[in-house]
C-alpha atoms as a PDB file:
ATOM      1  CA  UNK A   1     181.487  24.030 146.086  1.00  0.00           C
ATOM      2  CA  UNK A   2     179.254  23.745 143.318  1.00  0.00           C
ATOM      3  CA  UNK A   3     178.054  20.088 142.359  1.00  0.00           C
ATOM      4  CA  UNK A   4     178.002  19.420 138.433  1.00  0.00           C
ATOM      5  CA  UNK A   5     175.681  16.082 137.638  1.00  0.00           C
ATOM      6  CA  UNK A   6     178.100  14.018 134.755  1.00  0.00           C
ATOM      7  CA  UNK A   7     176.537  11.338 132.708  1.00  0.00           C
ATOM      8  CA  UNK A   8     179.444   8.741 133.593  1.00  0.00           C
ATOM      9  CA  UNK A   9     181.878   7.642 135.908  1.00  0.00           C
ATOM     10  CA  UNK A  10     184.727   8.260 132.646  1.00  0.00           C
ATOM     11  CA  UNK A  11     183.385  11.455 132.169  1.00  0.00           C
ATOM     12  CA  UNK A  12     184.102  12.362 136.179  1.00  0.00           C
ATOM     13  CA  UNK A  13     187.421  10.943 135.011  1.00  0.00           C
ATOM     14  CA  UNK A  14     188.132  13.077 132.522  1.00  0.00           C
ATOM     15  CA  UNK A  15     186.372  16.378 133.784  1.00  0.00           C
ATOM     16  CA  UNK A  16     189.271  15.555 136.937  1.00  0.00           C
ATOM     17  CA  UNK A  17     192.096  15.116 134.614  1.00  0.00           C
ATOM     18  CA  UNK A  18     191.513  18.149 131.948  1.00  0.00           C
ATOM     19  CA  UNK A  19     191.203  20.643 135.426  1.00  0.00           C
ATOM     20  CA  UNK A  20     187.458  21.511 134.699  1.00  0.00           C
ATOM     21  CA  UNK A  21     186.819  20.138 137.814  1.00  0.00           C
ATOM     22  CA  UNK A  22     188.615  20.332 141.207  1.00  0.00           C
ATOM     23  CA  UNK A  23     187.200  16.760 142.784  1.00  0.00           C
ATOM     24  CA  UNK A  24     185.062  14.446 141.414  1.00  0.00           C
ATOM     25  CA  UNK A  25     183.254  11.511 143.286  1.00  0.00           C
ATOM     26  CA  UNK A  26     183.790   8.000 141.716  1.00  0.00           C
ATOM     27  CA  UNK A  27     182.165   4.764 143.046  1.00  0.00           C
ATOM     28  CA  UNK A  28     184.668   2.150 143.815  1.00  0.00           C
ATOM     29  CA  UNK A  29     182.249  -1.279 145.177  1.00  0.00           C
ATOM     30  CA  UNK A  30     179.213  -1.732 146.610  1.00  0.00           C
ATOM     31  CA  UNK A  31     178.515  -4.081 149.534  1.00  0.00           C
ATOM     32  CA  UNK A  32     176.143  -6.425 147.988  1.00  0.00           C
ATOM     33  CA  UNK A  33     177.398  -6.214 144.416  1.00  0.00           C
ATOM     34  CA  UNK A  34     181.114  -5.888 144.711  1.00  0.00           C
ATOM     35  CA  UNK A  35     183.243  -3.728 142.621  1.00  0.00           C
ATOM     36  CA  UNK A  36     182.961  -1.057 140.222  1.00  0.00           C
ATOM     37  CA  UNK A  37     184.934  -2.540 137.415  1.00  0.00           C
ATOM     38  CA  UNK A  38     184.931   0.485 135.337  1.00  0.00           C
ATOM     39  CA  UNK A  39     186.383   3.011 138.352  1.00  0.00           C
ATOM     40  CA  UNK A  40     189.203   0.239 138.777  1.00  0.00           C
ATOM     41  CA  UNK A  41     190.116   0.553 135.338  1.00  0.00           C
ATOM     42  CA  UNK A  42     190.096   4.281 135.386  1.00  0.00           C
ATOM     43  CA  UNK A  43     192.452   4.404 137.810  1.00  0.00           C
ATOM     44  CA  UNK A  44     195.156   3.099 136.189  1.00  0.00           C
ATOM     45  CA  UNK A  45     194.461   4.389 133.109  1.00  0.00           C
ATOM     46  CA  UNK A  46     194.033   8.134 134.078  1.00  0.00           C
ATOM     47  CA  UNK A  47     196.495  10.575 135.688  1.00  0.00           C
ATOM     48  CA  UNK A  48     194.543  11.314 139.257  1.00  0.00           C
ATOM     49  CA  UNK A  49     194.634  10.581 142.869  1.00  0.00           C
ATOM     50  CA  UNK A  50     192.448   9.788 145.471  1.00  0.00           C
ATOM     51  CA  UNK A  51     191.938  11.991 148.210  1.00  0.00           C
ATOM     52  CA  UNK A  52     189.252  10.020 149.974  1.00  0.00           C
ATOM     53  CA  UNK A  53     187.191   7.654 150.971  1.00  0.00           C
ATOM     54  CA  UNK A  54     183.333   7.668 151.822  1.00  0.00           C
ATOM     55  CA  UNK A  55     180.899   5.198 153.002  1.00  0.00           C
ATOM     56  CA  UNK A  56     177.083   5.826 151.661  1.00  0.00           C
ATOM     57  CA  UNK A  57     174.170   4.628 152.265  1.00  0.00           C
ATOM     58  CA  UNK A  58     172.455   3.934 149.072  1.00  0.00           C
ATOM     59  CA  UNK A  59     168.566   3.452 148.201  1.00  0.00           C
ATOM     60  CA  UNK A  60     166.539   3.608 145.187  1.00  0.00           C
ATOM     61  CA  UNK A  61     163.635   5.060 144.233  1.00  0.00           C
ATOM     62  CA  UNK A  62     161.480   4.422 141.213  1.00  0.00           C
ATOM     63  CA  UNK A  63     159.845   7.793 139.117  1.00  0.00           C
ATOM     64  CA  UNK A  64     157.791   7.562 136.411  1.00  0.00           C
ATOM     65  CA  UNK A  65     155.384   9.828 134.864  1.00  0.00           C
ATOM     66  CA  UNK A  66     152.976   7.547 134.940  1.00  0.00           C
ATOM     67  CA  UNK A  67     150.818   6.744 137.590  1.00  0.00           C
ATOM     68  CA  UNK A  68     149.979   3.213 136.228  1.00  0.00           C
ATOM     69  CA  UNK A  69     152.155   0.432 135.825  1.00  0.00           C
ATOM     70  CA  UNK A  70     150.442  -1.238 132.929  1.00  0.00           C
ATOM     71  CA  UNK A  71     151.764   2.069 130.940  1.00  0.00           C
ATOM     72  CA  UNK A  72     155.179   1.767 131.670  1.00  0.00           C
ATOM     73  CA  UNK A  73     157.293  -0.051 128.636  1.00  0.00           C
ATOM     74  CA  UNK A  74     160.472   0.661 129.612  1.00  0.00           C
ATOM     75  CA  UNK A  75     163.010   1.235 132.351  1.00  0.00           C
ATOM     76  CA  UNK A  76     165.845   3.075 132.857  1.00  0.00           C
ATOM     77  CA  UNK A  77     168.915   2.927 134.843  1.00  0.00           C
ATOM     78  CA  UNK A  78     172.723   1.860 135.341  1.00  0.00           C
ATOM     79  CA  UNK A  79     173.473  -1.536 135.422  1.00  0.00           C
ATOM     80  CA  UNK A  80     174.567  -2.396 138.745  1.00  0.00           C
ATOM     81  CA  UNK A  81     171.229  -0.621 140.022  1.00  0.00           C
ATOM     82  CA  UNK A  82     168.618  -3.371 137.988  1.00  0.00           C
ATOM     83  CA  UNK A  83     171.007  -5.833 139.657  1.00  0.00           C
ATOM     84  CA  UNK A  84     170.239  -4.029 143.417  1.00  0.00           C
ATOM     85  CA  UNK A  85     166.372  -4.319 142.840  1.00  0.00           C
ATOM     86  CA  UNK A  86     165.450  -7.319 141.505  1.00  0.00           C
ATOM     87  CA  UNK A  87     163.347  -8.300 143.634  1.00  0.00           C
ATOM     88  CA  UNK A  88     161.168  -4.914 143.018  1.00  0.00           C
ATOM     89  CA  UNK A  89     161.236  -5.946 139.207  1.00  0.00           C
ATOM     90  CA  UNK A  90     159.968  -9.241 139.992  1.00  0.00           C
ATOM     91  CA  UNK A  91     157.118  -8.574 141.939  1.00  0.00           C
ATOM     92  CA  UNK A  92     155.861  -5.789 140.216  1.00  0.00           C
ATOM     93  CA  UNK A  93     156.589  -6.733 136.798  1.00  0.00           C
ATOM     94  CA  UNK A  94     156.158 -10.437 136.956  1.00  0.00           C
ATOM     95  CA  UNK A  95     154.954 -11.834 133.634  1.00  0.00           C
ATOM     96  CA  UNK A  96     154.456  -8.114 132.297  1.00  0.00           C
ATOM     97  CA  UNK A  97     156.837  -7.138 129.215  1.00  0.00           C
ATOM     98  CA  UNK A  98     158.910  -4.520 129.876  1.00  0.00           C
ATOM     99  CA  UNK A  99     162.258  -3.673 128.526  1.00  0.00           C
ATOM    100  CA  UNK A 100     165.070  -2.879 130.663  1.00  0.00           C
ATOM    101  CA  UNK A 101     167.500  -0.441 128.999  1.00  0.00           C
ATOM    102  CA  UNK A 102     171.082   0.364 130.970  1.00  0.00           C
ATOM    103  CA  UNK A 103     172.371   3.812 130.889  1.00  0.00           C
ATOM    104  CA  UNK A 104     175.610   5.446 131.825  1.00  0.00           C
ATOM    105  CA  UNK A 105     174.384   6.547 135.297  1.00  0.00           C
ATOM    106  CA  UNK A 106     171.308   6.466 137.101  1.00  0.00           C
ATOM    107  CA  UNK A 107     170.664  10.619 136.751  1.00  0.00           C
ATOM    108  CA  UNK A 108     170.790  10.065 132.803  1.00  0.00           C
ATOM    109  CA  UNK A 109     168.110   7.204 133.521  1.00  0.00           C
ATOM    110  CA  UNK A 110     165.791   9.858 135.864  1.00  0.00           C
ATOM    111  CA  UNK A 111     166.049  12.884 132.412  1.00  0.00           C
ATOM    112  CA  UNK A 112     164.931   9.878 130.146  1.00  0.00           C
ATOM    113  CA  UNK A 113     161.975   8.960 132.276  1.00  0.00           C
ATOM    114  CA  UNK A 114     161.439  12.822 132.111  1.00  0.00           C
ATOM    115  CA  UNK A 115     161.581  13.015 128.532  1.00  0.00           C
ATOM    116  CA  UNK A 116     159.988  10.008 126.918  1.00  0.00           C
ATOM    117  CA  UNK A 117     156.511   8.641 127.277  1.00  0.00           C
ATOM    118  CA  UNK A 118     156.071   4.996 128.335  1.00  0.00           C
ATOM    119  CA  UNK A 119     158.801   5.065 130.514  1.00  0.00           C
ATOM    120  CA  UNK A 120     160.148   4.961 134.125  1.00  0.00           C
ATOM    121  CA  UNK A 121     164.012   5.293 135.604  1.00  0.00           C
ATOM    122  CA  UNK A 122     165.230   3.569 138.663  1.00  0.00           C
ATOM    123  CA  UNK A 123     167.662   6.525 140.390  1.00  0.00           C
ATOM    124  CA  UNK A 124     168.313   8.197 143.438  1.00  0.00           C
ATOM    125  CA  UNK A 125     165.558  10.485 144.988  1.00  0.00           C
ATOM    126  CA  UNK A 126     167.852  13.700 144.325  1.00  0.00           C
ATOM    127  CA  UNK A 127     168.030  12.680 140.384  1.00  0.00           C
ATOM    128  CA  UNK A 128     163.936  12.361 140.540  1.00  0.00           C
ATOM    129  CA  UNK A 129     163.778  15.495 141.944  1.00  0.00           C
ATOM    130  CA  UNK A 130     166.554  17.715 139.647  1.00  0.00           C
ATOM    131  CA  UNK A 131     164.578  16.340 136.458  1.00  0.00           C
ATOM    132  CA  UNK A 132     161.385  16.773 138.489  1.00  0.00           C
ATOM    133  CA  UNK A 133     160.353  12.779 137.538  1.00  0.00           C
ATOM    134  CA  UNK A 134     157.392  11.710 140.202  1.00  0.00           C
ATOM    135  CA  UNK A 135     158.175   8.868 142.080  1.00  0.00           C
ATOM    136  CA  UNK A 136     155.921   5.980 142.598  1.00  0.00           C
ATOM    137  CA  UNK A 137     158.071   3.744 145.014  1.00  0.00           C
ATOM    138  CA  UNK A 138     160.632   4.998 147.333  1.00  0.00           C
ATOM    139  CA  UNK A 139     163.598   2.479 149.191  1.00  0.00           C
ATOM    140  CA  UNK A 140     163.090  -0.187 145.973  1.00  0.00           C
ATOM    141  CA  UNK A 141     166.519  -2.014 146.877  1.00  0.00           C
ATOM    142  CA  UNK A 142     166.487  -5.583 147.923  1.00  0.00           C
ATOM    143  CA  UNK A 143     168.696  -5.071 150.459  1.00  0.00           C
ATOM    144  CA  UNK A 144     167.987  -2.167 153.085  1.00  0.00           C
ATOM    145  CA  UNK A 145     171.851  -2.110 154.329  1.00  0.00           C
ATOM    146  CA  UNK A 146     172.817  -1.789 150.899  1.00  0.00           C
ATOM    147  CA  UNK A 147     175.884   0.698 150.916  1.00  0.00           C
ATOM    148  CA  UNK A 148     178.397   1.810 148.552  1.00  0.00           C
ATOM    149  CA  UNK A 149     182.316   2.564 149.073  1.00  0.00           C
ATOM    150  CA  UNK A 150     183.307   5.928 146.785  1.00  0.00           C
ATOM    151  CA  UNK A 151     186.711   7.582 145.946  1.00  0.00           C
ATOM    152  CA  UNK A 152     186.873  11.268 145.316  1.00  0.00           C
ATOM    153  CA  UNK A 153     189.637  11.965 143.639  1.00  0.00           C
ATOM    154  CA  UNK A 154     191.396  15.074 142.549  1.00  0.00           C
ATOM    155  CA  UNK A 155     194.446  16.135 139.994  1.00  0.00           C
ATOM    156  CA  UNK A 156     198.079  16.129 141.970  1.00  0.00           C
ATOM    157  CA  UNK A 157     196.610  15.818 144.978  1.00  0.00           C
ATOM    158  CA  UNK A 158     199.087  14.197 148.224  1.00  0.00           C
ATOM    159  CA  UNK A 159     197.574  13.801 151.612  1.00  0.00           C
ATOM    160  CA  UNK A 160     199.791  13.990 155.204  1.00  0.00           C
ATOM    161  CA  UNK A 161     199.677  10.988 157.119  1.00  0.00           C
ATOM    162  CA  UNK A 162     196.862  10.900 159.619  1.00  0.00           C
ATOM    163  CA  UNK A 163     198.123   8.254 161.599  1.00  0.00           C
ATOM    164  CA  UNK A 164     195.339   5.683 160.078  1.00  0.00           C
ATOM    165  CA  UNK A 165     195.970   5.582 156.655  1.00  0.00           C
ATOM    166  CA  UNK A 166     194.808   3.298 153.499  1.00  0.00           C
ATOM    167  CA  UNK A 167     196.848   3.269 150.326  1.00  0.00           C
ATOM    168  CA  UNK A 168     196.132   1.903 146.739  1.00  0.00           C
ATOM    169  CA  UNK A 169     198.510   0.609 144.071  1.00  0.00           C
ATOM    170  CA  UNK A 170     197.981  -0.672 140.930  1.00  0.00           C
ATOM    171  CA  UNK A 171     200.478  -3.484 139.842  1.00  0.00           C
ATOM    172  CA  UNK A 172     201.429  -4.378 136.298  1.00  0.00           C
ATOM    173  CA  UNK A 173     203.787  -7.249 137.410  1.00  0.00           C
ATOM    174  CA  UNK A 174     206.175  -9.280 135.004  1.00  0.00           C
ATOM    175  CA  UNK A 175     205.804 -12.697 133.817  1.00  0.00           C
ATOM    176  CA  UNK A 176     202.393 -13.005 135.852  1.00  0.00           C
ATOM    177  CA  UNK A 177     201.800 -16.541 133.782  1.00  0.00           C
ATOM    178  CA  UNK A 178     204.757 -17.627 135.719  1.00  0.00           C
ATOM    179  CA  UNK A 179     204.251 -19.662 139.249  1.00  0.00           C
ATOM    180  CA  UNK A 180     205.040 -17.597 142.151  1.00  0.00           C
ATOM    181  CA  UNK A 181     205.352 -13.929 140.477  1.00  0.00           C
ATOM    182  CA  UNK A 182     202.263 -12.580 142.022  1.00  0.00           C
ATOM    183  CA  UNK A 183     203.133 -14.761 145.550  1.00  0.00           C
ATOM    184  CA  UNK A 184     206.519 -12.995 145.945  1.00  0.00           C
ATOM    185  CA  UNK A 185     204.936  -9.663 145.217  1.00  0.00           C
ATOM    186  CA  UNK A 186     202.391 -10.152 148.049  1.00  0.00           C
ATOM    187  CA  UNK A 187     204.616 -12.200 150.408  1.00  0.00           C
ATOM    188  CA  UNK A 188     206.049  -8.149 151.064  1.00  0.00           C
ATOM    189  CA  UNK A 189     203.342  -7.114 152.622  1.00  0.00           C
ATOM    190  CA  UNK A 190     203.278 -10.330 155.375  1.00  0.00           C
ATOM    191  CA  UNK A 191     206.820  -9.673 155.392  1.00  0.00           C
ATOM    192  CA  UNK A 192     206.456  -5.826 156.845  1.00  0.00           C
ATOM    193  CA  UNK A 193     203.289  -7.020 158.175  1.00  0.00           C
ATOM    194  CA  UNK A 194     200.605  -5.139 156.496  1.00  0.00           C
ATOM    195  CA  UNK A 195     196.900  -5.834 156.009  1.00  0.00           C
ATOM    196  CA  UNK A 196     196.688  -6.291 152.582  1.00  0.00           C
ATOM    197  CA  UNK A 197     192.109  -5.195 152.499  1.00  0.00           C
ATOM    198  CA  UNK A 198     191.559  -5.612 148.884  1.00  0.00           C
ATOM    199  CA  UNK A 199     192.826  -6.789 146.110  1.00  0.00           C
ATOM    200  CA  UNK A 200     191.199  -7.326 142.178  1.00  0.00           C
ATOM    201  CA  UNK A 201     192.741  -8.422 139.334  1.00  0.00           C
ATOM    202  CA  UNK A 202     191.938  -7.092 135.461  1.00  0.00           C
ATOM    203  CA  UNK A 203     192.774  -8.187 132.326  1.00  0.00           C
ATOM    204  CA  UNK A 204     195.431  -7.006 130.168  1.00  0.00           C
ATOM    205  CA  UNK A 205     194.451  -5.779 126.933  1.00  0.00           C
ATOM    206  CA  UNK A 206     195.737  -6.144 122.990  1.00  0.00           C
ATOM    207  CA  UNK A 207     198.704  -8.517 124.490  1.00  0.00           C
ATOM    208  CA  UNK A 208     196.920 -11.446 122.289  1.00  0.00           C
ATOM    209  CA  UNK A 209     197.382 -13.934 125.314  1.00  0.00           C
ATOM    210  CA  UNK A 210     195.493 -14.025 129.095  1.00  0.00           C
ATOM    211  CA  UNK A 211     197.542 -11.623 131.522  1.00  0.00           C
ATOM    212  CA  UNK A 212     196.464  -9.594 134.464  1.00  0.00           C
ATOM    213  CA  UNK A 213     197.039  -6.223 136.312  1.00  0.00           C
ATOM    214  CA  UNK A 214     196.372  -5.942 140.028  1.00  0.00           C
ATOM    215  CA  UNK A 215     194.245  -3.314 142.173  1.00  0.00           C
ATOM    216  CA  UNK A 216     195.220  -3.792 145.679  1.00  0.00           C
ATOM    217  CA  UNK A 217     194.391  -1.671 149.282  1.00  0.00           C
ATOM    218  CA  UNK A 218     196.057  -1.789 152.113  1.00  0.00           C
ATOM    219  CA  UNK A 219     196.380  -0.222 155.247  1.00  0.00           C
ATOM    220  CA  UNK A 220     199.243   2.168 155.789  1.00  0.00           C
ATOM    221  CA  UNK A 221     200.479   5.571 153.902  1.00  0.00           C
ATOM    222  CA  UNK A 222     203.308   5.867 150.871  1.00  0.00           C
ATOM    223  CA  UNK A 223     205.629   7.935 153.329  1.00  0.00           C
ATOM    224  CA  UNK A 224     205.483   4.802 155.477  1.00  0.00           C
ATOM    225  CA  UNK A 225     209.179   2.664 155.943  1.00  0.00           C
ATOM    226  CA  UNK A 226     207.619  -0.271 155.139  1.00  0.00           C
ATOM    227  CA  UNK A 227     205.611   1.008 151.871  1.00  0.00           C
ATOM    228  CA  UNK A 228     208.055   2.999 150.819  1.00  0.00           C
ATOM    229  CA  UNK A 229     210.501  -0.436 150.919  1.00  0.00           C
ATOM    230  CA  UNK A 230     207.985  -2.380 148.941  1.00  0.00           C
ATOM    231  CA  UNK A 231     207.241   0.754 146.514  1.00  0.00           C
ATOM    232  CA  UNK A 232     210.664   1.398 145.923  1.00  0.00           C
ATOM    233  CA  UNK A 233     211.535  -2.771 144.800  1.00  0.00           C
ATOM    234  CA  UNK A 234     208.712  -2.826 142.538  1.00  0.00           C
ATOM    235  CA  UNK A 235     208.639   0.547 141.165  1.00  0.00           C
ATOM    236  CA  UNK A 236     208.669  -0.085 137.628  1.00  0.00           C
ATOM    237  CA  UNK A 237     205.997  -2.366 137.825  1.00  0.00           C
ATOM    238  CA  UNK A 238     203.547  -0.122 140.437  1.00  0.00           C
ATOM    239  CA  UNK A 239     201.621   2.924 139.877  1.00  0.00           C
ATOM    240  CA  UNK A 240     200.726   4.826 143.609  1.00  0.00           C
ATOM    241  CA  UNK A 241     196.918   6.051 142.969  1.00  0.00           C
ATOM    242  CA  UNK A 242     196.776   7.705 146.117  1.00  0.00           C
ATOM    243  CA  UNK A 243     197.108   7.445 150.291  1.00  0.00           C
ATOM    244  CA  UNK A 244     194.031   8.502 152.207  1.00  0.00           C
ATOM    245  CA  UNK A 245     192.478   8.651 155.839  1.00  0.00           C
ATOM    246  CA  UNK A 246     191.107   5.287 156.417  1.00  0.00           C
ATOM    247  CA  UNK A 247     187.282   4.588 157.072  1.00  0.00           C
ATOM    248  CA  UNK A 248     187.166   4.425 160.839  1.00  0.00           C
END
């Protein structure tokens, strides 16, 4: 396979849904930050599946080229990666002004420390080294099991059962303002007895009043009795993103 570098998770998205690509990778939550807000939304919004799951370990590095500190005037990088290393901002930066300028994805962050003077990207150590960024501190995260969960998804794509299976639905349910819609909904899954492992809930947009969608996964496969039972009583109202081997 050959790996193309995209400068968003939407544009993965897209590059999936238009055919241009055959899979795409897609992070989905990270262990000390929680989820990827954006990828949820994605999901319902676009027509693709996921194949799989991955577990990552994920570490930081932070390139510059400029070998002193006191030159640096900005920083680079996604959002969710200033949040990992705060404590590598703080002590290096403490009381020094520097701004800190989020980007679409950490690689974008490594080509603008590349390109512009006075600056410096935190990114991964394989973005430092495609845009050929030195880097002055490597493993920059606060926390050293920090780990990320990612989908890769692909167009039309079913998987056979496996036998240990994970399966994710998104749920537009009716009347969710009223007591006990979303309760009833769930109360399925204890009914058929299935571990219900995450579940999120997003707003609705341009309905003019609070409403919410649901992300949920849970362990088991769409040709399953059971999920088949529950898929086929709410089907108006669920969209199946996709059943997958399960993380051993």
């Amino acid at each position: 396979s050959e790996y193309m570098a995209m400068g968003s998770i939407r544009s993965v998205f897209e590059s999936v849904e238009t055919g241009r690509v055959r899979f795409g990778v897609v992070p989905i939550e990270n262990n000390q930050e929680g989820s990827v807000n954006e990828t949820i939304d994605l999901l319902a919004d676009t027509d693709v599946r996921i194949v799989a799951e991955i577990l990552m370990p994920i570490h930081f590095t932070f390139v510059s080229k400029h070998d002193k500190l006191t030159d640096i005037q900005r920083i680079y990088s996604k959002d969710i990666a200033f949040r990992q290393c705060r404590k590598f901002l703080q002590d290096y930066f403490e009381g020094v002004e520097v701004e800190h300028i989020p980007v679409e994805s950490t690689s974008k962050a490594a080509r603008m420390a590349a390109e512009e003077e006075n600056s410096a990207a935190i990114c991964s150590h394989i973005a430092a080294k495609l845009y050929g960024v030195p880097v002055l501190f490597d493993n920059i995260e606060d926390s050293q099991s920090n780990a990320t969960r990612f989908f890769i998804i692909g167009k039309d794509f079913t998987n056979q059962r496996s036998g240990n299976d994970k399966t994710t639905f998104v749920v537009n349910l009716p009347d969710t303002d009223k007591p006990g819609s979303l309760f009833h909904f769930l109360a399925e899954f204890d009914k058929y007895d299935i571990n219900i492992t995450k579940i999120d809930s997003r707003p609705v947009r341009n309905k003019g009043k609070f409403a919410s969608w649901f992300y949920l996964d849970f362990d088991g496969h769409i040709e399953d009795e059971a999920v088949r039972k529950i898929h086929e009583k709410y089907k108006p109202y669920i969209k199946w993103v996709g059943s997958y081997a399960k993380l051993s």
